[in-house]
Every structure is written in structure tokens, then in C-alpha cells.
Protein backbone atom coordinates (compact mmCIF):
# COMPACT_ATOMS: atom_id res chain seq x y z
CA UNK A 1 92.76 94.93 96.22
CA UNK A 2 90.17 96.73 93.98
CA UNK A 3 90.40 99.75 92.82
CA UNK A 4 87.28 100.82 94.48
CA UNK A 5 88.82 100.25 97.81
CA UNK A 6 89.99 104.18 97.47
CA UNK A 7 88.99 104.85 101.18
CA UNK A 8 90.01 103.77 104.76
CA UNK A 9 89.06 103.85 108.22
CA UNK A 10 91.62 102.70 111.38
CA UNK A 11 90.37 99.75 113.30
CA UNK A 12 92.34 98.90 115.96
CA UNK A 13 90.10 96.29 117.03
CA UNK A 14 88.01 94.00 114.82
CA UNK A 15 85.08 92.40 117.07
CA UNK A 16 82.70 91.16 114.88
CA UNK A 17 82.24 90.37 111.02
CA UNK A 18 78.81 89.39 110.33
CA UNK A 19 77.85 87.98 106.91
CA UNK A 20 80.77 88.88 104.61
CA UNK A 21 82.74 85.74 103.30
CA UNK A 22 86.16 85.88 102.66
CA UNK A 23 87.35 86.23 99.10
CA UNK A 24 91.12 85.81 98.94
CA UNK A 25 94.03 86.81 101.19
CA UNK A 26 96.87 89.48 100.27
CA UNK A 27 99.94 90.84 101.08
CA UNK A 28 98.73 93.62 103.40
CA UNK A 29 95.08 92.17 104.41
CA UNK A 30 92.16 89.93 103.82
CA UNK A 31 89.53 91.02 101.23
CA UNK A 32 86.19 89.93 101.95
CA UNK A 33 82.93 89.56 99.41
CA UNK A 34 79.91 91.66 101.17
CA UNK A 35 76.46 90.38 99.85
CA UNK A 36 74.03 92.18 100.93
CA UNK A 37 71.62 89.03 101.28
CA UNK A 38 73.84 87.82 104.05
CA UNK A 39 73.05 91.29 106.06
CA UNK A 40 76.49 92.21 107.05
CA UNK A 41 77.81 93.98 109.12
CA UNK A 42 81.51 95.09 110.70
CA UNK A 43 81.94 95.87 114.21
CA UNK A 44 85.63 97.26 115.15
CA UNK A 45 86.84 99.87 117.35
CA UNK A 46 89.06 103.17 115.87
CA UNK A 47 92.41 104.46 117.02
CA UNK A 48 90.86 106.02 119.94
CA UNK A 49 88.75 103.03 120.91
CA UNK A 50 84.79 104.44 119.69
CA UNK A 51 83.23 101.43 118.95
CA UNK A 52 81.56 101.58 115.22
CA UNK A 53 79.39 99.80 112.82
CA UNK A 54 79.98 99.45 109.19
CA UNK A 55 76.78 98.74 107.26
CA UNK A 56 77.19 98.08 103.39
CA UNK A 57 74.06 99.92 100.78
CA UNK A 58 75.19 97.78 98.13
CA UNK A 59 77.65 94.37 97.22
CA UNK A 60 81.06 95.09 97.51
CA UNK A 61 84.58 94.13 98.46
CA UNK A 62 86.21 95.64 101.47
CA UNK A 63 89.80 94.64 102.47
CA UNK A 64 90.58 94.03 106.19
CA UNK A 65 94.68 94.85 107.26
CA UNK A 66 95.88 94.90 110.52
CA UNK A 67 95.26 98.46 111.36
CA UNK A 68 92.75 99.65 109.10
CA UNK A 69 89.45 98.77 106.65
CA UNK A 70 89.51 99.86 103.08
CA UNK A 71 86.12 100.25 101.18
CA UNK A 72 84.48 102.74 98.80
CA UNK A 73 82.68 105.30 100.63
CA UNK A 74 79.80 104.88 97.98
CA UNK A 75 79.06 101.01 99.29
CA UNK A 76 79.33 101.68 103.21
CA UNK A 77 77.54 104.01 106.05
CA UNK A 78 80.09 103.68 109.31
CA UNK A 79 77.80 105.10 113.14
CA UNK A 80 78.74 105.05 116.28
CA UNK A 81 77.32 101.92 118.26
């Protein structure tokens, strides 16, 4: 995981990943490339099932785990949908 991945969000429910290919797998997760040429997008539900949107300003990694996204706060804007 990089170092950049300093923040998290819980995501009990991962519905759709638009436009971010899949870098390598880990231990605790999945890290995926974002490209912002691909538009991407994440669509998951929290812990208390609000449905959200992550939208990336710049490339990036972000790690997917089981229960929660990691990502740099810098690269991502999360709304309600």
C-alpha cells in the first residue's frame, strides 16, 4: 500500500467501480490504479448504508479491503448519491 493511502472511509458495500484498473493484490485488500482518463468513479455504501460516490481530482492509487477504502484525501471528493 502507498504511503499516500493515509486516509479511510468504511464501505460496507462496494456496488460499482468504474474506470480504475487493478494494480496488484495484498494482504489486507486490492489496490487499484485511478487514471483520470478512464473517468472513474467508486460507488459503495458506509457502515450505516448512505450510498456515496468517490470521484478522484487527480491519478492515484486507492486500496480496496473488505470493510473499508483507503486513499489520500488530496486525490478524492466522496458526496452523497
Amino acid at each position: 500500500m502507498s504511503v499516500s493511502e493515509s486516509n479511510s472511509i468504511a464501505c460496507s458495500l462496494l456496488i460499482d467501480l468504474k474506470g480504475c484498473q487493478e494494480l496488484k493484490k495484498l494482504k489486507q485488500g486490492t489496490q487499484y490504479s485511478i487514471d483520470l482518463t478512464k473517468e472513474p468513479s467508486i460507488v459503495f455504501k458506509d457502515s450505516v448504508g448512505n450510498k456515496k460516490e468517490m470521484k478522484f481530482k487527480q491519478n492515484c492509487t486507492v486500496t480496496i479491503t473488505s470493510e473499508k477504502i483507503l486513499y489520500n484525501r488530496d486525490d478524492v471528493t466522496i458526496k452523497s448519491v
